[in-house]
PDB file of N, CA and C in Angstrom:
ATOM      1  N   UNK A   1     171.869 101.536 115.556  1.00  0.00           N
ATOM      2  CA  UNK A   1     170.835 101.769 114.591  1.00  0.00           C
ATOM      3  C   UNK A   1     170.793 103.241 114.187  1.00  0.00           C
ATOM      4  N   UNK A   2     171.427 104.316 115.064  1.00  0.00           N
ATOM      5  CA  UNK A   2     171.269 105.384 114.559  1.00  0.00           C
ATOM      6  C   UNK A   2     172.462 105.676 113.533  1.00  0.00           C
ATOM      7  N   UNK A   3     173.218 105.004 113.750  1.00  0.00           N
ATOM      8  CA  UNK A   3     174.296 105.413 112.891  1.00  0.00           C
ATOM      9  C   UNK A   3     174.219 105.286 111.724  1.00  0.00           C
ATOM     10  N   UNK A   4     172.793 104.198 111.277  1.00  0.00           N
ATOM     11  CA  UNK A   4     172.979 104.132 109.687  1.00  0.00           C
ATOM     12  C   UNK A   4     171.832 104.939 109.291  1.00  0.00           C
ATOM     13  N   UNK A   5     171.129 105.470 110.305  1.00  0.00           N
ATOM     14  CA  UNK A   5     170.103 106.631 109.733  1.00  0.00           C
ATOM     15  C   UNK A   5     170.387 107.628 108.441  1.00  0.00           C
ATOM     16  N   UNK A   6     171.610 108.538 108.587  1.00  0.00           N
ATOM     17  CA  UNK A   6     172.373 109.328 107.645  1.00  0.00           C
ATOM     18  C   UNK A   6     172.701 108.701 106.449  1.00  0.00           C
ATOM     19  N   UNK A   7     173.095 107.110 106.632  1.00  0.00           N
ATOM     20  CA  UNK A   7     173.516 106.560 105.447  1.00  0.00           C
ATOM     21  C   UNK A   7     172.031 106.342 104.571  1.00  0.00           C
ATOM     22  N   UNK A   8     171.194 106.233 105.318  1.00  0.00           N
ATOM     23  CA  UNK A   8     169.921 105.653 104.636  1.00  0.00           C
ATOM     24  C   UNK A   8     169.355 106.888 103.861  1.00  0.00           C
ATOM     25  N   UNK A   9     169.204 107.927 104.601  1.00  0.00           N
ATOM     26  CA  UNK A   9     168.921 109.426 103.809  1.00  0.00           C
ATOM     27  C   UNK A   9     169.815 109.751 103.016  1.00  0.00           C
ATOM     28  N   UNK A  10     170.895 109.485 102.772  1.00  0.00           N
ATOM     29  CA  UNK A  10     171.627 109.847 101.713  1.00  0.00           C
ATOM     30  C   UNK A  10     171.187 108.880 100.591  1.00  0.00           C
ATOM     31  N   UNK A  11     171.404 107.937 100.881  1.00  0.00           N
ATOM     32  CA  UNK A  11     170.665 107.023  99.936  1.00  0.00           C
ATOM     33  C   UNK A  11     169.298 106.914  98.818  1.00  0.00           C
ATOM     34  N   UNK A  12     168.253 107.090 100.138  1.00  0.00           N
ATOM     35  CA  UNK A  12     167.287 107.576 100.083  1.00  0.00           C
ATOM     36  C   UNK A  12     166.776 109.394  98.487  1.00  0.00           C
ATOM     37  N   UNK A  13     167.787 110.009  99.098  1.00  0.00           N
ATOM     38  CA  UNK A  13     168.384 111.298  98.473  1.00  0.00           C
ATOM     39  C   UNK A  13     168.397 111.102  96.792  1.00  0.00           C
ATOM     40  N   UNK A  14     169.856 110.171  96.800  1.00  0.00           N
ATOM     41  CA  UNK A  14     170.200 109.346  95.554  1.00  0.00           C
ATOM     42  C   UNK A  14     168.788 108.629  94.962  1.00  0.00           C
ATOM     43  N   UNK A  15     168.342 107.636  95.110  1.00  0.00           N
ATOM     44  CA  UNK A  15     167.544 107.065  95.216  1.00  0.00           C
ATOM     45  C   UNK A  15     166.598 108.238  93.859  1.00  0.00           C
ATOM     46  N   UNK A  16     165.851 109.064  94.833  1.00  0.00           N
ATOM     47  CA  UNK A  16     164.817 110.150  94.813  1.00  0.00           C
ATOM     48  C   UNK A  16     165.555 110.945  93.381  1.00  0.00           C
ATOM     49  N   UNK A  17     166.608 111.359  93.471  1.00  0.00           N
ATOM     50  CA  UNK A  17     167.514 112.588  92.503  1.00  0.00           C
ATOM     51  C   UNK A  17     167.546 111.388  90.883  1.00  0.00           C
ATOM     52  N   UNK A  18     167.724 110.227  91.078  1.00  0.00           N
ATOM     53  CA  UNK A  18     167.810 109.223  89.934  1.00  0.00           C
ATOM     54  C   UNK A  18     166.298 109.098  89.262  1.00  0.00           C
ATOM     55  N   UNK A  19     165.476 108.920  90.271  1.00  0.00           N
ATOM     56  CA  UNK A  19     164.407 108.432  89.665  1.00  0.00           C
ATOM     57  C   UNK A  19     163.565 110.330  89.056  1.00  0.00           C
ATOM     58  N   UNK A  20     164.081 111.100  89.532  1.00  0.00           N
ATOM     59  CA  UNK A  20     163.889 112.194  88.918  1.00  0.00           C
ATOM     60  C   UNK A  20     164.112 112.416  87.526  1.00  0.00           C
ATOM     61  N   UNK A  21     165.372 111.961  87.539  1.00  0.00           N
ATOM     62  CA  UNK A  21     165.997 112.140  85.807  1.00  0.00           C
ATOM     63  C   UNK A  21     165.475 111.543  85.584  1.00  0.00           C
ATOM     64  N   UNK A  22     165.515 110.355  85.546  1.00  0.00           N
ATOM     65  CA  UNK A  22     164.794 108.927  84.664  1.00  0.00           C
ATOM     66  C   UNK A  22     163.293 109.654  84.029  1.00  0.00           C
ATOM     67  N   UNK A  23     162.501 110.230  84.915  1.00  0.00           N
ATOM     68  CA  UNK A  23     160.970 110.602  84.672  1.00  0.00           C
ATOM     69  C   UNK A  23     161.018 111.706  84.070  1.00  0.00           C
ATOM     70  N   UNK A  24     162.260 112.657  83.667  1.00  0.00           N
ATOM     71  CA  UNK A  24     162.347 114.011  83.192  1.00  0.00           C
ATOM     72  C   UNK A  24     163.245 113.284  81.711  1.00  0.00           C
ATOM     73  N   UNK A  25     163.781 112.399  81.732  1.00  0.00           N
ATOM     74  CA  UNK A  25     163.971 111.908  80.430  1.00  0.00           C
ATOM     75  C   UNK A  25     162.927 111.205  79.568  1.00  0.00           C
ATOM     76  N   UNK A  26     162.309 110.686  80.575  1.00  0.00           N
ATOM     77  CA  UNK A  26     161.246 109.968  79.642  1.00  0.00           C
ATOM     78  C   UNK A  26     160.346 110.539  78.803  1.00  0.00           C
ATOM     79  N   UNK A  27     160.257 111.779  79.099  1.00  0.00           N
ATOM     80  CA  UNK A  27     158.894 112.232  78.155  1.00  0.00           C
ATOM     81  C   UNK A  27     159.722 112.672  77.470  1.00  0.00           C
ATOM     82  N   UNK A  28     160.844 112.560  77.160  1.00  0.00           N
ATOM     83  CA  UNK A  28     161.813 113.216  75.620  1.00  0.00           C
ATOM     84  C   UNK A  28     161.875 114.317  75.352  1.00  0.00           C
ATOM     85  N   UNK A  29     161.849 115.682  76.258  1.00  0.00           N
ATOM     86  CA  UNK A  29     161.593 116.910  75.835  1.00  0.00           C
ATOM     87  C   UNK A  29     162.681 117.423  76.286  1.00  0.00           C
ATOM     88  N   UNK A  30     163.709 117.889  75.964  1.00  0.00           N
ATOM     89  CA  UNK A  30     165.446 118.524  76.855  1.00  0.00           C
ATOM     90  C   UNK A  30     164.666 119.709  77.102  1.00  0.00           C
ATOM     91  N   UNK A  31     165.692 120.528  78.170  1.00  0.00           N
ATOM     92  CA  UNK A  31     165.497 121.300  78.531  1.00  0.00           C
ATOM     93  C   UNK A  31     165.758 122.670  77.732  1.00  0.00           C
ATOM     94  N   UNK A  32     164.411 123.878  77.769  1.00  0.00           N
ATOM     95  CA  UNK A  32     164.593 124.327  76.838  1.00  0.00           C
ATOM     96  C   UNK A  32     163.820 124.095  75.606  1.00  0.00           C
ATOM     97  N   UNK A  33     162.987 123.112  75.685  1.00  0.00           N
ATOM     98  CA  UNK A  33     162.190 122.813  74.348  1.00  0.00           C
ATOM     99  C   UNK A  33     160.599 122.645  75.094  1.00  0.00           C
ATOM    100  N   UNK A  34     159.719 122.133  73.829  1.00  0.00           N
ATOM    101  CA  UNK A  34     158.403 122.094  74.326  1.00  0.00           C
ATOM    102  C   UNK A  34     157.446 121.033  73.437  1.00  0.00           C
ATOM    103  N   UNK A  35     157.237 120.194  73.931  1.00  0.00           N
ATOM    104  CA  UNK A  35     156.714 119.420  72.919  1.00  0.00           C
ATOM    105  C   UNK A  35     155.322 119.818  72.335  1.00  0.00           C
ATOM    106  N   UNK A  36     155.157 119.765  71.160  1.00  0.00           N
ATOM    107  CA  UNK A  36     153.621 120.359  70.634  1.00  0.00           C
ATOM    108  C   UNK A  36     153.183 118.908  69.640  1.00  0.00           C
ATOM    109  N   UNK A  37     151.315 118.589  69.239  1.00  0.00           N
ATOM    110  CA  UNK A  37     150.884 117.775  68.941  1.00  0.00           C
ATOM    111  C   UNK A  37     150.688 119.184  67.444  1.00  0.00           C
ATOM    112  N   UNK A  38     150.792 118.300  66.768  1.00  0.00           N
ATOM    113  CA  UNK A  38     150.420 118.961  64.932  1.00  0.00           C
ATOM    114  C   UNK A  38     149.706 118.759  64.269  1.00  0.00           C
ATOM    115  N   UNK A  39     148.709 119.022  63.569  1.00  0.00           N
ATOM    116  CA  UNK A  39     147.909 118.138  62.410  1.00  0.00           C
ATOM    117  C   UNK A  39     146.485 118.436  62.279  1.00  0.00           C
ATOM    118  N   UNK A  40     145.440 118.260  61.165  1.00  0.00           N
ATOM    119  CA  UNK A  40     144.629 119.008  61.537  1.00  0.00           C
ATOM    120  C   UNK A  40     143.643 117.407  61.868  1.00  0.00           C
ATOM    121  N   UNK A  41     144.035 116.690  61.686  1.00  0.00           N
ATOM    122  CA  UNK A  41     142.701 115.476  62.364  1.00  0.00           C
ATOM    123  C   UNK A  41     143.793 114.680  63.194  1.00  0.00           C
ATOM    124  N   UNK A  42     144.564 113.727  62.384  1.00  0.00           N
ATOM    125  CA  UNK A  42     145.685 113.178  63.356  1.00  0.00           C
ATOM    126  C   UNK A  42     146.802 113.906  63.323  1.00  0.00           C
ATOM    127  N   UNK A  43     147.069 113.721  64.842  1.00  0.00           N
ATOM    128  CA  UNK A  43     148.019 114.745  65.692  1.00  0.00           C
ATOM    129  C   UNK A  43     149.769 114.075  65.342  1.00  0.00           C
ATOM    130  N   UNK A  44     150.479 114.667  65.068  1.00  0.00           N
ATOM    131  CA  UNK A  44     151.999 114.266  65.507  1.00  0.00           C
ATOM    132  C   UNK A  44     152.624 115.180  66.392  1.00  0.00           C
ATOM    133  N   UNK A  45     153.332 114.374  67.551  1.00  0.00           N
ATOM    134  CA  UNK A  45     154.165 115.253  68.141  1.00  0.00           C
ATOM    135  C   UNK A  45     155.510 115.656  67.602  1.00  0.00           C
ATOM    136  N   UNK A  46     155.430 116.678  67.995  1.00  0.00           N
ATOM    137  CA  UNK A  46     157.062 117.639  67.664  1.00  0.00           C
ATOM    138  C   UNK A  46     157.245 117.909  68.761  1.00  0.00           C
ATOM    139  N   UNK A  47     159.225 118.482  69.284  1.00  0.00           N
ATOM    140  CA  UNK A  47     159.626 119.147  70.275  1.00  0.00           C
ATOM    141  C   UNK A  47     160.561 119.716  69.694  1.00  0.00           C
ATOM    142  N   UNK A  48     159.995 121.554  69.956  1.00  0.00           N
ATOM    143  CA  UNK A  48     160.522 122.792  69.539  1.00  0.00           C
ATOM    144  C   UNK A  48     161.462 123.088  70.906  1.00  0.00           C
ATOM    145  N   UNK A  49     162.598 124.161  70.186  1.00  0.00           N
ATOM    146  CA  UNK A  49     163.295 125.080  71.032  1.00  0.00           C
ATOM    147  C   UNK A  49     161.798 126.453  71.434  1.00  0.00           C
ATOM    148  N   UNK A  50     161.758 125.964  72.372  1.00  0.00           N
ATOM    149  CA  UNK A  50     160.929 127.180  73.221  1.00  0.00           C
ATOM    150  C   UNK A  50     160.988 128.554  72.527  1.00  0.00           C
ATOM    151  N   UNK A  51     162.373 129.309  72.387  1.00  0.00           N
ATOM    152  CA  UNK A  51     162.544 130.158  71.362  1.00  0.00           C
ATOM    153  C   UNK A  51     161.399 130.545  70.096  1.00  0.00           C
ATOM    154  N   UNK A  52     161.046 129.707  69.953  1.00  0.00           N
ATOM    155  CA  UNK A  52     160.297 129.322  68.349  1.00  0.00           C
ATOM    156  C   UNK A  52     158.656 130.168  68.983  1.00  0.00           C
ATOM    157  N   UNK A  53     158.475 130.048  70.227  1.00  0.00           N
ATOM    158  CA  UNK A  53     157.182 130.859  70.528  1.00  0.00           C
ATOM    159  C   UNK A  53     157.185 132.275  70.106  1.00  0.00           C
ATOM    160  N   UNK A  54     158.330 133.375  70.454  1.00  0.00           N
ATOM    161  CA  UNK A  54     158.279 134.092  70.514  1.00  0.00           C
ATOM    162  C   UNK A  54     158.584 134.620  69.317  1.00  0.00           C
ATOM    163  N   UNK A  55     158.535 133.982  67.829  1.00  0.00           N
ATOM    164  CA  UNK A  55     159.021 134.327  66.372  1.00  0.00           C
ATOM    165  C   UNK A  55     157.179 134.671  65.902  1.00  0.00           C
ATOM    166  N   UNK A  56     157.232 135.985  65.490  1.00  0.00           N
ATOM    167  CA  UNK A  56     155.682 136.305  65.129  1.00  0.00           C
ATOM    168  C   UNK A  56     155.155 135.330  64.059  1.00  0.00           C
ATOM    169  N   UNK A  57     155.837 134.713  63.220  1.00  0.00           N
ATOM    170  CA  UNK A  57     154.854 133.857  62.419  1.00  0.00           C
ATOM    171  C   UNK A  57     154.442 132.685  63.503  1.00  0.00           C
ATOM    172  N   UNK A  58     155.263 132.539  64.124  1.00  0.00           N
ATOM    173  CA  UNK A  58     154.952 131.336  65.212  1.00  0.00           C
ATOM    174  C   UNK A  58     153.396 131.769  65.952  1.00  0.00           C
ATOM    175  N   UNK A  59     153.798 133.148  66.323  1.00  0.00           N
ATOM    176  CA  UNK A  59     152.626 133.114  67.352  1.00  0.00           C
ATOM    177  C   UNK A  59     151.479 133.731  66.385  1.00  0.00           C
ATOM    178  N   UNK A  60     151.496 133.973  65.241  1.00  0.00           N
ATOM    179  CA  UNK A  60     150.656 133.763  64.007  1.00  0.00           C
ATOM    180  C   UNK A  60     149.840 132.197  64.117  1.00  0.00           C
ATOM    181  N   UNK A  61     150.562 131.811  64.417  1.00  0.00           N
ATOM    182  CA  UNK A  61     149.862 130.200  64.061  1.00  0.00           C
ATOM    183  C   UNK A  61     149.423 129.813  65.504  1.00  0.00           C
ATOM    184  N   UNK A  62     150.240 130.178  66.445  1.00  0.00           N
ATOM    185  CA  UNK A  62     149.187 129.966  67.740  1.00  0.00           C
ATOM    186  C   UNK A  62     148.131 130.929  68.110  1.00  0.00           C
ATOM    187  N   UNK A  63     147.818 132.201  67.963  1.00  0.00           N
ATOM    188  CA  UNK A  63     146.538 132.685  67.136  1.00  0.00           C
ATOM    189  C   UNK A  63     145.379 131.936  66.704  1.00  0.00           C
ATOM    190  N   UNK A  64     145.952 131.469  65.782  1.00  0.00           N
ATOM    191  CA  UNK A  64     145.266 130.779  64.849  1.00  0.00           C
ATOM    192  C   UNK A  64     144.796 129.491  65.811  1.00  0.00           C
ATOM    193  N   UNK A  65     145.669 128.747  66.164  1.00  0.00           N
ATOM    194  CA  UNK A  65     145.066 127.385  67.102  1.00  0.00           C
ATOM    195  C   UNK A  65     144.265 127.929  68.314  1.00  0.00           C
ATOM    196  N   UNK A  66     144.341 129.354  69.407  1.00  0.00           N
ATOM    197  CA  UNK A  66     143.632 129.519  70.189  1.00  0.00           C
ATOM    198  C   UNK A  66     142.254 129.735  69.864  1.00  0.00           C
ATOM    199  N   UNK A  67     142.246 130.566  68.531  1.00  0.00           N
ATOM    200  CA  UNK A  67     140.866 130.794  67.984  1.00  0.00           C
ATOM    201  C   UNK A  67     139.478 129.437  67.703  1.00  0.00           C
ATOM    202  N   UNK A  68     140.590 128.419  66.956  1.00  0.00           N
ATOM    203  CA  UNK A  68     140.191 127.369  66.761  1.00  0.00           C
ATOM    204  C   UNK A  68     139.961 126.284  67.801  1.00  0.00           C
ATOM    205  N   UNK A  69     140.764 126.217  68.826  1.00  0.00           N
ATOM    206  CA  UNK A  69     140.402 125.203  69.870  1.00  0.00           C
ATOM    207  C   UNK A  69     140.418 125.932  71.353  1.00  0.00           C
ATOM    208  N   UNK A  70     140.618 127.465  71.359  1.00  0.00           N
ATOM    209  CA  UNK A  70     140.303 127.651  72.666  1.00  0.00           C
ATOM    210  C   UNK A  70     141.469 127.466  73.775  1.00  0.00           C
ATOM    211  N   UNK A  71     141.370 127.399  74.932  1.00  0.00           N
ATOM    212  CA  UNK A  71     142.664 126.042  75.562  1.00  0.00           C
ATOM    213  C   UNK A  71     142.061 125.248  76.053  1.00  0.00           C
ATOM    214  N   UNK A  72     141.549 124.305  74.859  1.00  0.00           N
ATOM    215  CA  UNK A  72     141.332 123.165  75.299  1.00  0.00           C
ATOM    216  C   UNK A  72     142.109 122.422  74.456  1.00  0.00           C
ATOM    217  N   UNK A  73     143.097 121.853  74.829  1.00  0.00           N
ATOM    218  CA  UNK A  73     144.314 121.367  74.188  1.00  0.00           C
ATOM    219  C   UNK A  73     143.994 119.377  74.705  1.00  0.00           C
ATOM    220  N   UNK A  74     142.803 118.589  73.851  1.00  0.00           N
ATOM    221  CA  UNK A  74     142.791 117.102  74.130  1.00  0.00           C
ATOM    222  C   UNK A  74     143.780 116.686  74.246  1.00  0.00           C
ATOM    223  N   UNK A  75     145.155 116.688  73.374  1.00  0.00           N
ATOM    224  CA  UNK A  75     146.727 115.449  73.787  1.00  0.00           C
ATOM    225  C   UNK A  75     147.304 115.853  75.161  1.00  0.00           C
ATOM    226  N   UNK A  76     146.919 117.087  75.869  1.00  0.00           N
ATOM    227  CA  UNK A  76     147.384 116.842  77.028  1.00  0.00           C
ATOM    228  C   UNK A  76     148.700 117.978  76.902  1.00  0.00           C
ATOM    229  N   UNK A  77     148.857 118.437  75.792  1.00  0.00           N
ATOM    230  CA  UNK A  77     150.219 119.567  75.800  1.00  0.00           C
ATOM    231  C   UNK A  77     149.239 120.524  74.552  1.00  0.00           C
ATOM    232  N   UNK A  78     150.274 121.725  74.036  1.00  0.00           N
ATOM    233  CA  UNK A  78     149.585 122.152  73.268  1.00  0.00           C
ATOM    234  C   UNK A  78     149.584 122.011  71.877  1.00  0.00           C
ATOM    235  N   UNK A  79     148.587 122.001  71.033  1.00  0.00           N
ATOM    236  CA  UNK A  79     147.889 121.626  70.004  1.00  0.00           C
ATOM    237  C   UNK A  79     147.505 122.419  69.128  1.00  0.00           C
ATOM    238  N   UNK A  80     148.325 122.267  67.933  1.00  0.00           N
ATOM    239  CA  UNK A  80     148.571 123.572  66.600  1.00  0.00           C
ATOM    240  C   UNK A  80     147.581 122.486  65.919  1.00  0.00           C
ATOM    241  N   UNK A  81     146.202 122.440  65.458  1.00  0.00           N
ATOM    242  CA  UNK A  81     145.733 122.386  64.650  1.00  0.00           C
ATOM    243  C   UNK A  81     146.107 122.477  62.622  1.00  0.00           C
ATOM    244  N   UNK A  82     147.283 122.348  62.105  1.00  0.00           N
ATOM    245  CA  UNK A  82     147.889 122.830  60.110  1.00  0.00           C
ATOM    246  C   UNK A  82     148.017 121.830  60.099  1.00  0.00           C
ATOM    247  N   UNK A  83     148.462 121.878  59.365  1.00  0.00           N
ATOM    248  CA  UNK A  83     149.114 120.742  58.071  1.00  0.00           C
ATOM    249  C   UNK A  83     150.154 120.585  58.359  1.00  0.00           C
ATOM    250  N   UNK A  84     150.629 119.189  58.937  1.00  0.00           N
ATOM    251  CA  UNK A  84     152.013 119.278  59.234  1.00  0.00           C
ATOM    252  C   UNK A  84     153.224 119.518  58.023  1.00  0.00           C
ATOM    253  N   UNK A  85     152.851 119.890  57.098  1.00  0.00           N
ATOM    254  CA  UNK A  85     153.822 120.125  56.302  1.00  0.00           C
ATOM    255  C   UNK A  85     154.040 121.544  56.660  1.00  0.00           C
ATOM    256  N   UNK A  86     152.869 122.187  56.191  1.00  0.00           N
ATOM    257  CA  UNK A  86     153.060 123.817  56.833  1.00  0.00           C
ATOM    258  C   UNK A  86     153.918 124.543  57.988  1.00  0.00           C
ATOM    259  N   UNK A  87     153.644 123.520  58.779  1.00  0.00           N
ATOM    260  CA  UNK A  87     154.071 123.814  60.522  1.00  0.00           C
ATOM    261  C   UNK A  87     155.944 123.155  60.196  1.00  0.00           C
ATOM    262  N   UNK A  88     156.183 121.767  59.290  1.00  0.00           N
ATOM    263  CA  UNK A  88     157.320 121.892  58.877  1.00  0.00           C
ATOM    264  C   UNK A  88     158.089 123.132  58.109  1.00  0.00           C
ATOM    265  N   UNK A  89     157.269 123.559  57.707  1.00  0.00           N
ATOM    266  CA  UNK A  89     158.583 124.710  56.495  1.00  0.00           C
ATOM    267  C   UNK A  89     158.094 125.571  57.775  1.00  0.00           C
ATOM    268  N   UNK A  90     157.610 126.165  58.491  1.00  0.00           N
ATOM    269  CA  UNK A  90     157.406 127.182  59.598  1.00  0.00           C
ATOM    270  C   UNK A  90     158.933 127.126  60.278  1.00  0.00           C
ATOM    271  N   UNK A  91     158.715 125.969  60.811  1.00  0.00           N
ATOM    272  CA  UNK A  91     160.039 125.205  61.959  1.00  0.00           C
ATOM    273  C   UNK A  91     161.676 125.504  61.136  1.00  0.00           C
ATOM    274  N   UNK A  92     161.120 125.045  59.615  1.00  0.00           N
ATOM    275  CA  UNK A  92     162.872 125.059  59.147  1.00  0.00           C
ATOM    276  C   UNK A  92     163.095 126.110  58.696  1.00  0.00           C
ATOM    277  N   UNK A  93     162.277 127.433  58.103  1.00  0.00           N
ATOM    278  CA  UNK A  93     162.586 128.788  58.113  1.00  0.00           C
ATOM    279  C   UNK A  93     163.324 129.589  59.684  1.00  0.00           C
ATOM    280  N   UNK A  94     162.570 129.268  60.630  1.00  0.00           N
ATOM    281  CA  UNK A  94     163.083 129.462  62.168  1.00  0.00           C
ATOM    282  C   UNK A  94     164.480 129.103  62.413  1.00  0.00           C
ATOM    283  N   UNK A  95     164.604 128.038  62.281  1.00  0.00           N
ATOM    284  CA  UNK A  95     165.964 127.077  62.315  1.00  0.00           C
ATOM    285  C   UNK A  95     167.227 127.532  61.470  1.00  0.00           C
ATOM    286  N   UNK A  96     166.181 128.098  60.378  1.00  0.00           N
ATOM    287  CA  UNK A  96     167.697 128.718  59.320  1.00  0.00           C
ATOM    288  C   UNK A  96     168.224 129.932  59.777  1.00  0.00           C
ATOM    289  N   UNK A  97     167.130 130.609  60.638  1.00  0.00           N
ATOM    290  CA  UNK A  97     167.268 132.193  60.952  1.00  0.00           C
ATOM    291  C   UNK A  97     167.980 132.147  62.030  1.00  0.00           C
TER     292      UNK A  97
END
């Protein structure tokens, strides 16, 4: 019985390392990005290259959302309050640069 102890922790190991990915894929965000809710009544999610924080119009607009909601972020991630069109041409000016 001891001999399959090692086999079982390795297993076990596997097991644990799979169901990791699985739960780090599921919320759809790669690594490196950040998912944000958009909109000024109903929310859409987006997932940005992280990068995109540190571009001053960006943090122009998160400014703007701390003023307005504080951190109290309801969807549970954080929450840019515009127009998702706005927050679109924001994203694809970034993207071109």
């Amino acid at each position: 019985m001891g001999m399959r102890l090692p086999s079982m922790l390795s297993n076990a190991k596997q097991l644990l390392k799979l169901h990791s990915m699985q739960t780090r894929n599921q919320s759809g965000v790669p690594k490196g990005h950040i998912a944000v809710y958009v909109g000024e009544i109903q929310r859409k999610r987006f997932v940005i290259p992280i990068s995109y924080l540190n571009h001053p119009s960006f943090q122009d607009l998160l400014s703007r959302a701390e003023e307005e909601l504080g951190f109290n972020h309801p969807m549970g991630g954080l929450t840019i309050p515009c127009k998702e069109d706005a927050f679109i041409d924001l994203t694809s000016q970034l993207h071109a640069s």
